[in-house]
Protein backbone atom coordinates (compact mmCIF):
# COMPACT_ATOMS: atom_id res chain seq x y z
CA UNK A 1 0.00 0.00 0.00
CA UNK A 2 0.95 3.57 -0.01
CA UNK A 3 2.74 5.37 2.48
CA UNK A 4 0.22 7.53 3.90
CA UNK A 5 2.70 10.57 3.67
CA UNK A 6 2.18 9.92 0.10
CA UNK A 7 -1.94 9.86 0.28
CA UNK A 8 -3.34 13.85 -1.37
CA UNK A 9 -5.16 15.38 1.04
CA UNK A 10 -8.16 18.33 0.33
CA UNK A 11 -6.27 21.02 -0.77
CA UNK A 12 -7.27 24.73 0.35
CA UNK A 13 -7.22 25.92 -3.04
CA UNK A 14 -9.67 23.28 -4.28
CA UNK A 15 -7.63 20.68 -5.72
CA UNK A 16 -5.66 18.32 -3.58
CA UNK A 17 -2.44 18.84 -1.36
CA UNK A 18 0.72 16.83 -2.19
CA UNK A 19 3.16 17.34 0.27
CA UNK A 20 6.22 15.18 -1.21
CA UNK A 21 8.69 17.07 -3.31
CA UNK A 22 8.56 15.96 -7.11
CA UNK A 23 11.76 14.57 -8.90
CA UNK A 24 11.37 16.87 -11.81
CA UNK A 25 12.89 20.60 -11.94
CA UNK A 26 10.05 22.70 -12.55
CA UNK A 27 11.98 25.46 -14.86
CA UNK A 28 13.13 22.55 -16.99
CA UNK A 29 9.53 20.37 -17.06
CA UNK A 30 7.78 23.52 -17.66
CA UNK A 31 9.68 24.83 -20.72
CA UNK A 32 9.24 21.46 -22.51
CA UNK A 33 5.63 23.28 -23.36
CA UNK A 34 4.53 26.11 -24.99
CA UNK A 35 0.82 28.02 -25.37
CA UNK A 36 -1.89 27.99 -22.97
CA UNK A 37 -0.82 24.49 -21.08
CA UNK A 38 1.80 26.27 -20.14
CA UNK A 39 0.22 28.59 -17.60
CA UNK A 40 -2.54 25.18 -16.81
CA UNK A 41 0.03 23.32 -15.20
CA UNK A 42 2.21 25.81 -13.56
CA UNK A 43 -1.25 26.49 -11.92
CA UNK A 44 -2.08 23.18 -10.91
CA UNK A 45 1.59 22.76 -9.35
CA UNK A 46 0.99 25.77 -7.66
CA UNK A 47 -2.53 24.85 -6.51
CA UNK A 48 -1.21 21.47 -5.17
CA UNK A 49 1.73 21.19 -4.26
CA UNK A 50 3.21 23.41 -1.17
CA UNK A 51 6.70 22.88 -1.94
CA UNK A 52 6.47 24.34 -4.97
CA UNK A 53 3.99 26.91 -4.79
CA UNK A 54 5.35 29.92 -4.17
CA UNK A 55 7.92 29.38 -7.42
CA UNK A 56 5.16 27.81 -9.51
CA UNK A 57 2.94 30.70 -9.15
CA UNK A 58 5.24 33.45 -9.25
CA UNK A 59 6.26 31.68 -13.08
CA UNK A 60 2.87 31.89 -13.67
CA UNK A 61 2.11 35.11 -12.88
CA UNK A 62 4.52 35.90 -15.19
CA UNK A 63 3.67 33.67 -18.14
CA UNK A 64 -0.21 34.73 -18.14
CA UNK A 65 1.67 38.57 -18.40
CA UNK A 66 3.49 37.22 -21.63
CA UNK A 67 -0.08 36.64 -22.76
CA UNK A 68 -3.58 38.54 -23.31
CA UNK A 69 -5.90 36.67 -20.87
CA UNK A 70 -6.36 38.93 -18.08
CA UNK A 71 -8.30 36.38 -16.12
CA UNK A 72 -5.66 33.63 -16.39
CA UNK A 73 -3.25 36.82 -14.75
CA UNK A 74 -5.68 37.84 -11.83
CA UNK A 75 -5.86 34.30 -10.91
CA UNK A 76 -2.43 33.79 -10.90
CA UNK A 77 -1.41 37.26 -8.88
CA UNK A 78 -4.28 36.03 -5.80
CA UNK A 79 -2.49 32.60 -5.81
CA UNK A 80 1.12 33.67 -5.20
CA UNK A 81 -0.19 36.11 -2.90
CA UNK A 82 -1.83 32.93 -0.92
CA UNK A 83 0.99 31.16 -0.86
CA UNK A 84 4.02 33.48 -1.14
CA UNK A 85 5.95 33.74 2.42
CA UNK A 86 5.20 37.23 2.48
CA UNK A 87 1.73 37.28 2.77
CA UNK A 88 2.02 41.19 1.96
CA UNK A 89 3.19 40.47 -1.36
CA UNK A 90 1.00 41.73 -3.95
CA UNK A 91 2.40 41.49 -7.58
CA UNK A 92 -1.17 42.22 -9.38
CA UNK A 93 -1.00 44.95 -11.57
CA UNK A 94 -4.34 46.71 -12.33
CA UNK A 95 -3.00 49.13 -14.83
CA UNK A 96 -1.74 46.32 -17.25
CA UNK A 97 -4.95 44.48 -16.59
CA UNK A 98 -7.03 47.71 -17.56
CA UNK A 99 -4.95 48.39 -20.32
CA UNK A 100 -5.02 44.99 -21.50
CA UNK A 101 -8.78 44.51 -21.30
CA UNK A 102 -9.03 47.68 -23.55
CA UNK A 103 -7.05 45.98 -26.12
CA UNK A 104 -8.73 42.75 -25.73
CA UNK A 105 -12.07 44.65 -26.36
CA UNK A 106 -10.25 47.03 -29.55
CA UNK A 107 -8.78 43.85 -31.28
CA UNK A 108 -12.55 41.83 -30.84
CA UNK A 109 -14.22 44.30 -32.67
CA UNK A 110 -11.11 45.10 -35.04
CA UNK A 111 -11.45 41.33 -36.08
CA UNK A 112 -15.77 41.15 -36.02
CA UNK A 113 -15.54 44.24 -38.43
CA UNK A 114 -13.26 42.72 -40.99
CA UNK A 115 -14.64 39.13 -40.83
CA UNK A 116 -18.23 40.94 -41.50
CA UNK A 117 -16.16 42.78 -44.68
CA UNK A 118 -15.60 39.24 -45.57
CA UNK A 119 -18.79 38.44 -45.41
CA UNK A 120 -20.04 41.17 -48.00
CA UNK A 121 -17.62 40.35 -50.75
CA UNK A 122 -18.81 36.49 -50.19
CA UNK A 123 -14.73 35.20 -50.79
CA UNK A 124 -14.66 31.60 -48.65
CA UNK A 125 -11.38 31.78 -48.63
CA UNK A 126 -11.54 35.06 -46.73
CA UNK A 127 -14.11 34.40 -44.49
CA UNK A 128 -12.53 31.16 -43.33
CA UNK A 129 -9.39 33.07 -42.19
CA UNK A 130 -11.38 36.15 -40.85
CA UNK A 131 -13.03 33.09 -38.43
CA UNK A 132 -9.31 31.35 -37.68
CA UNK A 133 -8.32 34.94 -36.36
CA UNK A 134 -11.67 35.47 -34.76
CA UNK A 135 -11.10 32.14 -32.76
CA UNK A 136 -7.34 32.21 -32.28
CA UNK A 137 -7.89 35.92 -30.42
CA UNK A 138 -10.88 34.53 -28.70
CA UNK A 139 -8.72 31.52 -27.33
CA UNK A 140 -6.01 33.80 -26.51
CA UNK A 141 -8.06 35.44 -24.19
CA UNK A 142 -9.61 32.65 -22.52
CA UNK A 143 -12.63 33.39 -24.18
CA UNK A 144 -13.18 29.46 -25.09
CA UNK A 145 -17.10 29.16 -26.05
CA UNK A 146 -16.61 31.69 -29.01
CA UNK A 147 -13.47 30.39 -29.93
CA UNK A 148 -14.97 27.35 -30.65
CA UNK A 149 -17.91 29.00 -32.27
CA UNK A 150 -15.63 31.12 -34.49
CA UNK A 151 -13.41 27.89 -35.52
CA UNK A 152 -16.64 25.81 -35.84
CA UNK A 153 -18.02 28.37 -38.57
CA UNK A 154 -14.76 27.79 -40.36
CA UNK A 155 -15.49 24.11 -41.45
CA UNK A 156 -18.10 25.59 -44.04
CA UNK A 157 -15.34 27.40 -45.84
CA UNK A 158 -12.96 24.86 -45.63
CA UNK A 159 -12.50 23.90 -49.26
CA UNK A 160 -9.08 21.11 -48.89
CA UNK A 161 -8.41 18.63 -46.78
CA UNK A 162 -5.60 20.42 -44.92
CA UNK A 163 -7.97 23.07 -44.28
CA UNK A 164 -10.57 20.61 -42.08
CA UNK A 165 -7.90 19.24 -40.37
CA UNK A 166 -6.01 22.37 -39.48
CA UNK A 167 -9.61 23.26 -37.90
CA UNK A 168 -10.55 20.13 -36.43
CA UNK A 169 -7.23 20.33 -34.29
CA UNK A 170 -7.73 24.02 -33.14
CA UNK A 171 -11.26 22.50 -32.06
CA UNK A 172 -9.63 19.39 -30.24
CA UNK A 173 -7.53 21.93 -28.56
CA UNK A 174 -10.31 24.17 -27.35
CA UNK A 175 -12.60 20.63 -26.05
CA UNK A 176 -9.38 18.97 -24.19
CA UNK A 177 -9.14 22.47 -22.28
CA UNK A 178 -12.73 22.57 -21.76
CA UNK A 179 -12.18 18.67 -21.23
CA UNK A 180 -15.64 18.11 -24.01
CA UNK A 181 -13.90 14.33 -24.38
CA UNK A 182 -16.58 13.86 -26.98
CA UNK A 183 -16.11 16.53 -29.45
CA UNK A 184 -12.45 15.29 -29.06
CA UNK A 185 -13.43 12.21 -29.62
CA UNK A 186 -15.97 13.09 -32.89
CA UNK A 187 -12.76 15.92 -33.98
CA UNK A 188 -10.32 12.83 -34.31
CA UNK A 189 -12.44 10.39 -36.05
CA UNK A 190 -12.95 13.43 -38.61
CA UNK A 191 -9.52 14.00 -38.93
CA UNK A 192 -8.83 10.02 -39.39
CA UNK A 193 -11.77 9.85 -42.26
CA UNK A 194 -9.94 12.00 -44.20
CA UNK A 195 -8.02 11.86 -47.90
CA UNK A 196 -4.64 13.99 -47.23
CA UNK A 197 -1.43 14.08 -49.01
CA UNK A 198 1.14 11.55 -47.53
CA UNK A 199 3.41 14.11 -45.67
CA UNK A 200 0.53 15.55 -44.29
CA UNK A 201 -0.57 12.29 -43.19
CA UNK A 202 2.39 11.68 -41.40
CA UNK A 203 2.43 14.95 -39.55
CA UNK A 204 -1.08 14.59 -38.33
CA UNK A 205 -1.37 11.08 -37.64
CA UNK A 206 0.78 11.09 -34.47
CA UNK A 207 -1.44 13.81 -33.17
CA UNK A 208 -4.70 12.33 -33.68
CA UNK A 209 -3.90 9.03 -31.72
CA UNK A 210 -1.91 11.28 -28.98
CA UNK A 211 -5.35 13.53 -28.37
CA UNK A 212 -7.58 9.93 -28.86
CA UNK A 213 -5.56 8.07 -25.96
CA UNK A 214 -6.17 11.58 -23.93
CA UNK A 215 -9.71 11.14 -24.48
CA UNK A 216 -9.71 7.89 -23.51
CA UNK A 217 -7.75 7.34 -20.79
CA UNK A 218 -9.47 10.81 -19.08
CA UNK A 219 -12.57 7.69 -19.42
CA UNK A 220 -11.23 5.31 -17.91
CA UNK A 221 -10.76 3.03 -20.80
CA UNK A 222 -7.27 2.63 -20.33
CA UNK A 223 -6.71 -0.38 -22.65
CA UNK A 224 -7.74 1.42 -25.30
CA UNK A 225 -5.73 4.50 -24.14
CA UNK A 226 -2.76 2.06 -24.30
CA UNK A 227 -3.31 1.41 -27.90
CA UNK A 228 -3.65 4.52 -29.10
CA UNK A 229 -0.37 5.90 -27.32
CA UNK A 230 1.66 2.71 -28.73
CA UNK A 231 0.43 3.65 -32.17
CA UNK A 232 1.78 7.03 -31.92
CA UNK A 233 4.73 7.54 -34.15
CA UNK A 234 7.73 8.69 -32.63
CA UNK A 235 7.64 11.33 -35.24
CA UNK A 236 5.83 13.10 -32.75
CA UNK A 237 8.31 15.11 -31.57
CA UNK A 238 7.89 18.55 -29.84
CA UNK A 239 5.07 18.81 -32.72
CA UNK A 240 2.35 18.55 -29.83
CA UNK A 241 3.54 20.67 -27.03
CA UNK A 242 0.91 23.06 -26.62
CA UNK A 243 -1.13 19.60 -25.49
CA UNK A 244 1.42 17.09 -24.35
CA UNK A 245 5.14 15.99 -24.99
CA UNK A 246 7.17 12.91 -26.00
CA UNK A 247 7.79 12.10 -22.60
CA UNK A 248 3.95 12.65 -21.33
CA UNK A 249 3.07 9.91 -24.62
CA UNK A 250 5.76 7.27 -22.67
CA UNK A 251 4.20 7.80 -19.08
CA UNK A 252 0.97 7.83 -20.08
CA UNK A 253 1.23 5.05 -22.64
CA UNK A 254 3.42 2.79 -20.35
CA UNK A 255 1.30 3.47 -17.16
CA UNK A 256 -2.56 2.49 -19.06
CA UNK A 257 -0.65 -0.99 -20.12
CA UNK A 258 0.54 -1.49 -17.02
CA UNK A 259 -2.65 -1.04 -15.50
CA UNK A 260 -4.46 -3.27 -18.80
CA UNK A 261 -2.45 -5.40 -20.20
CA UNK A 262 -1.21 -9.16 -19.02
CA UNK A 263 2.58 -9.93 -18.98
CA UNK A 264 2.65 -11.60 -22.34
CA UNK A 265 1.20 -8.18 -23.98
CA UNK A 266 3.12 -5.78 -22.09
CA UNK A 267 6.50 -8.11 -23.42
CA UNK A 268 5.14 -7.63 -26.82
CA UNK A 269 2.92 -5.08 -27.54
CA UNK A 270 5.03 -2.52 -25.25
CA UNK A 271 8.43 -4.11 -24.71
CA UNK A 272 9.30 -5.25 -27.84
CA UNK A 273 7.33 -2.45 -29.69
CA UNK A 274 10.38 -0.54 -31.56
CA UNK A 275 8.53 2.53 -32.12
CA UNK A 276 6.89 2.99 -28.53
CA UNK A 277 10.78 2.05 -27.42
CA UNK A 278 12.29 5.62 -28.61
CA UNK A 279 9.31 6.56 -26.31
CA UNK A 280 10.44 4.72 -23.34
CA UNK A 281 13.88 5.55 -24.05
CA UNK A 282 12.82 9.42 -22.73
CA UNK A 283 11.24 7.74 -19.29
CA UNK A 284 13.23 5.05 -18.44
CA UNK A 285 12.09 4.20 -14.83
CA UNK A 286 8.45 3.33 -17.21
CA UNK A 287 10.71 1.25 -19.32
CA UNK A 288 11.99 -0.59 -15.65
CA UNK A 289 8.59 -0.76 -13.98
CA UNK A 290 7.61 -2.59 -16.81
CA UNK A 291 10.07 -5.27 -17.29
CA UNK A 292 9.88 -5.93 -13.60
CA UNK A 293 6.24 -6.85 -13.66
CA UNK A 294 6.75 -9.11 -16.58
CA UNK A 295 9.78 -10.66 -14.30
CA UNK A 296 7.32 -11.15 -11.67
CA UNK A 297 9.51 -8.77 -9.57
CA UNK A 298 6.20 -7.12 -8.27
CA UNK A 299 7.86 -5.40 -5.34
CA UNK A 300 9.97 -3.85 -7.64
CA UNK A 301 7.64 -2.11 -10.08
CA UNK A 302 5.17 -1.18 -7.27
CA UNK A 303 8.32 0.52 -5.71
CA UNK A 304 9.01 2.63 -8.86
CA UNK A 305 5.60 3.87 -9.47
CA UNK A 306 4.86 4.48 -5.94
CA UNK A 307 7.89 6.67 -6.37
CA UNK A 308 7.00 9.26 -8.73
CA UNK A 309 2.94 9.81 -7.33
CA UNK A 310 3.86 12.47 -6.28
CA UNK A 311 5.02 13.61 -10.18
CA UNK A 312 1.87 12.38 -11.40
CA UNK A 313 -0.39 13.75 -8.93
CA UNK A 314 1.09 17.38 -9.96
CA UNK A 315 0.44 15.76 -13.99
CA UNK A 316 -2.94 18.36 -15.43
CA UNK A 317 -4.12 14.96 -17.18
CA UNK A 318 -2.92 12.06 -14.59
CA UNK A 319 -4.04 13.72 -11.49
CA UNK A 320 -7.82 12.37 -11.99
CA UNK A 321 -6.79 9.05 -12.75
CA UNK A 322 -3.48 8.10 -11.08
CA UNK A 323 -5.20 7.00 -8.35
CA UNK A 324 -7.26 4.04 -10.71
CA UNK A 325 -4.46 3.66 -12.47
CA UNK A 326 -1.93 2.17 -9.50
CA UNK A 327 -4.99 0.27 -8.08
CA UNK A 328 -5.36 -1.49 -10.67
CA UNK A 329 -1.59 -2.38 -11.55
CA UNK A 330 -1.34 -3.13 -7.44
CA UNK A 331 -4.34 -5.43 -7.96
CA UNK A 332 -2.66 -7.17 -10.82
CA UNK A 333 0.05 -7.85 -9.04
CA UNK A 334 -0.99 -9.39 -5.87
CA UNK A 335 -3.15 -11.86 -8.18
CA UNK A 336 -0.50 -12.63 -10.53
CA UNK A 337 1.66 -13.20 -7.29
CA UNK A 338 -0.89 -15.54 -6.00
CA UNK A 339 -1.43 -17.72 -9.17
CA UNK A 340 1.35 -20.09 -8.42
CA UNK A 341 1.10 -21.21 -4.70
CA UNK A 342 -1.59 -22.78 -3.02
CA UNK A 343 -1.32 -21.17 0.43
CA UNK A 344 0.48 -18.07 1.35
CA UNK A 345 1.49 -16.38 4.50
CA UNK A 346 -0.44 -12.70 4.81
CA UNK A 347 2.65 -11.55 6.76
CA UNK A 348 5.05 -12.45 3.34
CA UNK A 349 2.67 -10.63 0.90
CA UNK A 350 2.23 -7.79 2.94
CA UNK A 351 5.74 -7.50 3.07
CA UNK A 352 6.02 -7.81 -0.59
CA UNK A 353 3.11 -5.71 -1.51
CA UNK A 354 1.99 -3.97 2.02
CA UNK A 355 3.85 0.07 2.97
CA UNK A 356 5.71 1.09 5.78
CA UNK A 357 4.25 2.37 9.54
CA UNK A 358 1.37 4.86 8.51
CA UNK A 359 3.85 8.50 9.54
CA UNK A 360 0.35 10.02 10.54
CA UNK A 361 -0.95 7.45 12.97
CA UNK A 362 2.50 5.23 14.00
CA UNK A 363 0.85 2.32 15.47
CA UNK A 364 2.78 -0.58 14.80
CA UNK A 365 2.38 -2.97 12.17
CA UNK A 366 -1.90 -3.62 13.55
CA UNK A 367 -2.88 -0.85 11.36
CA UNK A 368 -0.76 -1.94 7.89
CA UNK A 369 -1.54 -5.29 8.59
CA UNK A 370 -5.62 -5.06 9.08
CA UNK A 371 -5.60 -2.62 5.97
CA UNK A 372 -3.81 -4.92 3.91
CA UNK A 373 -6.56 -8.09 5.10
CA UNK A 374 -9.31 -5.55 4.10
CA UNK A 375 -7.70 -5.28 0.39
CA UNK A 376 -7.44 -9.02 0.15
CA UNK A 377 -11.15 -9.03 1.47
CA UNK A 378 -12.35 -6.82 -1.18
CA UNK A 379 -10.61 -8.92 -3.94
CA UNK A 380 -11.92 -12.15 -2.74
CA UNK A 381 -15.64 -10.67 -3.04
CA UNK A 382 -15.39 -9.48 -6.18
CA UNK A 383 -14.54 -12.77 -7.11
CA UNK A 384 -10.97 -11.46 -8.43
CA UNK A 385 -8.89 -13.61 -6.33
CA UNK A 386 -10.17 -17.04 -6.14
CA UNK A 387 -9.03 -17.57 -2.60
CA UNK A 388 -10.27 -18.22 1.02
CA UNK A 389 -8.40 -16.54 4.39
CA UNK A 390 -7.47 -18.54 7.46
CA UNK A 391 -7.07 -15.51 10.05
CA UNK A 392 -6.22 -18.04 12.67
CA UNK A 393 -2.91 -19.09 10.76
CA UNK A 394 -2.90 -16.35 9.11
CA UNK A 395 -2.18 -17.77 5.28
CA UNK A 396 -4.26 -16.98 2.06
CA UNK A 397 -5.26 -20.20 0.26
CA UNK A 398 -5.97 -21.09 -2.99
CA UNK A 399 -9.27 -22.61 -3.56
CA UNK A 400 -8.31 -26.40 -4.51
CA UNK A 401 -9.97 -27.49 -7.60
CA UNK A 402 -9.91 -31.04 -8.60
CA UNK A 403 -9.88 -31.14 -12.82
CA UNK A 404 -10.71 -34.52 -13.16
CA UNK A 405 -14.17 -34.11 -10.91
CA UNK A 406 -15.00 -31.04 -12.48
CA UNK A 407 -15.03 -33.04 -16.00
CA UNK A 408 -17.31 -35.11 -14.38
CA UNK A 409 -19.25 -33.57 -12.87
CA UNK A 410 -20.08 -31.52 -16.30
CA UNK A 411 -20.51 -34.52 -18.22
CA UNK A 412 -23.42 -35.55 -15.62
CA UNK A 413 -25.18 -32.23 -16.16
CA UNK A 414 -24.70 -32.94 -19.86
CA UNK A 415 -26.37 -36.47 -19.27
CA UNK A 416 -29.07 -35.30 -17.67
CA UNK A 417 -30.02 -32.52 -19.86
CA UNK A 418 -29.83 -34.90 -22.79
CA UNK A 419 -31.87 -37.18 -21.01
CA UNK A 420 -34.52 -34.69 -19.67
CA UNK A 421 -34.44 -33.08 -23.66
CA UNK A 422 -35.21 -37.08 -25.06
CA UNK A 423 -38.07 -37.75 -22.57
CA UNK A 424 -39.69 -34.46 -23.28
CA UNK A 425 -39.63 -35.52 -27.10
CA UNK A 426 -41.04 -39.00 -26.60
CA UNK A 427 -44.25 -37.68 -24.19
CA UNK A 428 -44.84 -34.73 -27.57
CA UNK A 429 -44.28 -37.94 -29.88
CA UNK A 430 -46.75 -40.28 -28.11
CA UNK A 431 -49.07 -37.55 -27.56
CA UNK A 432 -49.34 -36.72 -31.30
CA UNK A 433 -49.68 -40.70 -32.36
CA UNK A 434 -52.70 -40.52 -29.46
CA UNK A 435 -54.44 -37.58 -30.85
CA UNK A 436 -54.31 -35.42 -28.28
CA UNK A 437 -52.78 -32.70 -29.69
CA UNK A 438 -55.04 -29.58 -28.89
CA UNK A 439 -55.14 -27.93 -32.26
CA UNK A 440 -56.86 -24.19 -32.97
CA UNK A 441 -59.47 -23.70 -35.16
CA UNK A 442 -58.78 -22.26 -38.08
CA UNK A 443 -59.89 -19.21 -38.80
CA UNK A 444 -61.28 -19.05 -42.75
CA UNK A 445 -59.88 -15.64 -44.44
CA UNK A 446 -62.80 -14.14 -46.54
CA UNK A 447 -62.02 -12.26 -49.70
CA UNK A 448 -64.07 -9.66 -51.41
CA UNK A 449 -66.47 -10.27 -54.49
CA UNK A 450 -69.07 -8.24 -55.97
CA UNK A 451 -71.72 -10.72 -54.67
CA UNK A 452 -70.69 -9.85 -51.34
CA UNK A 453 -70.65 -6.36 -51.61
CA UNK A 454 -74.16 -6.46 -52.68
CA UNK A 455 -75.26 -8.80 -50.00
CA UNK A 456 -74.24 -6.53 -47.46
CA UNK A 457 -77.21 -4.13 -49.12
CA UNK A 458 -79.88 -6.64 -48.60
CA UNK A 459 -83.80 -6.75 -49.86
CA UNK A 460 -83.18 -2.60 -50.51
CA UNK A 461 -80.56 -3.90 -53.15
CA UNK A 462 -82.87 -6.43 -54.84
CA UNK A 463 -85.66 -3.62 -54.75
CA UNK A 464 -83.88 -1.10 -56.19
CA UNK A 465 -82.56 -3.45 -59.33
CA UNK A 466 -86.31 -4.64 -60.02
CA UNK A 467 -87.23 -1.03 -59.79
CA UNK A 468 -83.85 0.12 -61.93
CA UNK A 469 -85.44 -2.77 -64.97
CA UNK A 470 -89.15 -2.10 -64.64
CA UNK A 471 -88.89 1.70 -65.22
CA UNK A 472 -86.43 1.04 -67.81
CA UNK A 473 -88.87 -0.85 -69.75
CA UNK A 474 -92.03 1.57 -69.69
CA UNK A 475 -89.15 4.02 -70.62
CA UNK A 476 -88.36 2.27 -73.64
CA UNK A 477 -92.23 1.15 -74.14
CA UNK A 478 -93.22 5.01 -74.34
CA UNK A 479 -90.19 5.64 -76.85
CA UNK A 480 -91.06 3.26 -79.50
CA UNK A 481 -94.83 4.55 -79.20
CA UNK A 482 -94.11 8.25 -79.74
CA UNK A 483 -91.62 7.06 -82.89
CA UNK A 484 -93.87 5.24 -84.70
């Protein structure tokens, strides 16, 4: 289990608390970005973590300055004033964020007025770049909901291929910040339907599968998250830093396996996977945690990951899953660890599996020890571990199956259902050779004829064709009289 030291607390600014100090340098993770994501996670560090949250937010302070979104600044000046040492410290300044407002305001209805000129001389091509600025100004300023109105007004001037995919990524870009997983999600399958030139293939493909395994792992469906991060080309590059990097691809990528995938996949679907490898080659403790879990060096790999939570919980796209995500690669483990033996000692596994004396609450091993029991509990009914506890002896043991009376035991059922089946069919047989089959009547279908029709009428109908003849014949009568 974790160390508790290592558990996120409620954090005051909303998020959560994590007290550990990260391995990574925050001036040199930080500039592996650029754009908007930039100021995102220099936020979130600053938000949760209190060793770094004076520095994070002072940097950020100072990126949203760089840029136009006065918001994004505001924030940032009332969080390093929360956390800075010198609670006097104020570094807002109103003036910029009055003059910058003004601007923000003068450039909107600059770029309105000459997307409306546009408009009038009815040029596409125009009009679709009057939009692009339109939405790139309204991102800019944080102003997402018309930014993706202005870029979604775009695709009806988009006349190439290059074109819809140039504004189905500014639209993936805008939903991932707004984290709309499904417009992601119905952006990348555009972007995948479409005919493009072969370079531009290959500079958009990477970035289609990157921004599909962010949908999908930010849903839990981390096997599929896998996939689409092992099918991203290493081409990849810095090509994507305004969403994620190289190294976020191997981390992400490596950790959704881990937490999916059995032994033999992760050995050759991850492992062995030369293109994922150039990946792994950027995060090679990822590269290490894996290969010890397909060792069966559990202790190991558990050790790794447990020691960079504190990196991931301070990750903008990790933080809501990382939790799942090292359950589920824990619960792995202590099954796969099981598989072999038929009785275990709880004592060994939790010294394999279990985390040291709780540094909130030191009480011994009692508290590690029932926590640990409580896990294997929860596995057992959930039917994930097939196993049964003896408290008293404290061992785990396998549930003994015996193949050879389980064979026969199904072969019985399958007698008896065969023979239940064949007596069923002889009682129908000897009931239809008696007769007493109950059958329904049958019901005769009447179709339409003229005679019908008219018998519906009745005596009126035979009156009025006797009438119809006899007046026609004193008609006629009369006729002939008056001729001759």
């Amino acid at each position: 289990m974790a160390n508790d030291s290592q558990r996120p607390e409620p954090s005051p600014y909303g998020g959560l608390i994590v007290n550990e100090t990260p391995k990574f340098d925050l001036q040199s993770y930080i500039s592996n970005y650029r754009g908007r994501t930039v100021f995102r996670r220099l936020h979130l560090i600053a938000s949760c973590s209190p060793v770094l949250a004076e520095e994070a937010s002072r940097l950020a302070v100072l990126e949203a300055k760089k840029g136009s979104d006065v918001r994004n600044y505001t924030e940032a000046a009332a969080l390093y004033k929360k956390v800075a040492r010198d609670s006097s410290t104020d570094v807002l300044d109103p003036t910029w964020a009055t003059k910058q407002e003004k601007k923000n305001n003068a450039e909107t209805a600059r770029l309105e007025n000459e997307l409306k000129g546009y408009k009038n001389n009815l040029i596409k091509e125009s009009i679709r770049m009057g939009n692009e600025d339109l939405g790139t100004h309204y991102h800019s300023i944080g102003d997402l909901n018309n930014a993706l109105k202005a870029y979604s007004r775009m695709r009806d001037y988009c006349t190439t291929p290059a074109h819809i995919a140039s504004t189905a990524f500014r639209i993936i870009s805008v939903s991932i910040e707004q984290k709309s997983w499904l417009a992601v999600n119905a952006q990348v399958t555009k972007i995948q339907n479409l005919q493009m030139k072969a370079d531009e293939n290959t500079r958009n493909v990477p970035k289609t599968y990157a921004a599909m395994g962010l949908n999908q792992m930010a849903s839990a469906e981390y096997r599929l998250a896998a996939n689409s991060f092992l099918n991203c080309d290493s081409s990849l590059g810095d090509s994507y830093n305004d969403v994620l990097t190289s190294n976020d691809v191997a981390v992400y990528g490596g950790l959704c396996a881990l937490a999916s995938m059995s032994r033999a996949e992760l050995q050759t679907k991850v492992l062995e996977n030369a293109n994922f490898r150039n990946f792994l080659e950027l995060e090679p403790h990822i590269r290490r945690a894996i290969t010890y879990f397909c060792a069966s060096k559990y202790s190991q790999c558990l050790e790794i990951l447990e020691s960079y939570r504190a990196d991931y919980l301070l990750d903008l796209y990790l933080q809501p899953v990382i939790t799942d995500l090292y359950n589920k690669v824990r619960t792995k483990s202590i099954i796969q660890y099981f598989q072999p033996f038929s009785k275990v000692t709880l004592a060994n596994m939790e010294k394999i599996f279990g985390s040291p004396a709780p540094v909130r609450a030191p009480t011994g091993n009692k508290v590690t020890q029932q926590t640990f029991i409580e896990e294997i509990i929860s596995l057992i009914e959930t039917g994930k571990l097939e196993a049964l506890i003896d408290l008293e002896y404290g061992t785990l043991n396998a549930i003994e199956r015996d193949p050879r009376a389980e064979a026969q035991e199904e072969a019985l059922n399958m007698i008896d259902a065969f023979t239940r089946e064949a007596r069923l069919k002889l009682i129908r047989l000897q009931a239809l050779t008696a007769g007493l089959e109950v059958k329904f009547p049958v019901r005769k279908q009447r179709t339409w004829d003229a005679e019908d029709d008219l018998s519906g009428y009745g005596d009126n109908a035979s009156q009025g064709q006797s009438g119809l003849t006899s007046g026609g014949g004193d008609g006629l009568q009369s006729f002939s009289q008056k001729v001759g």
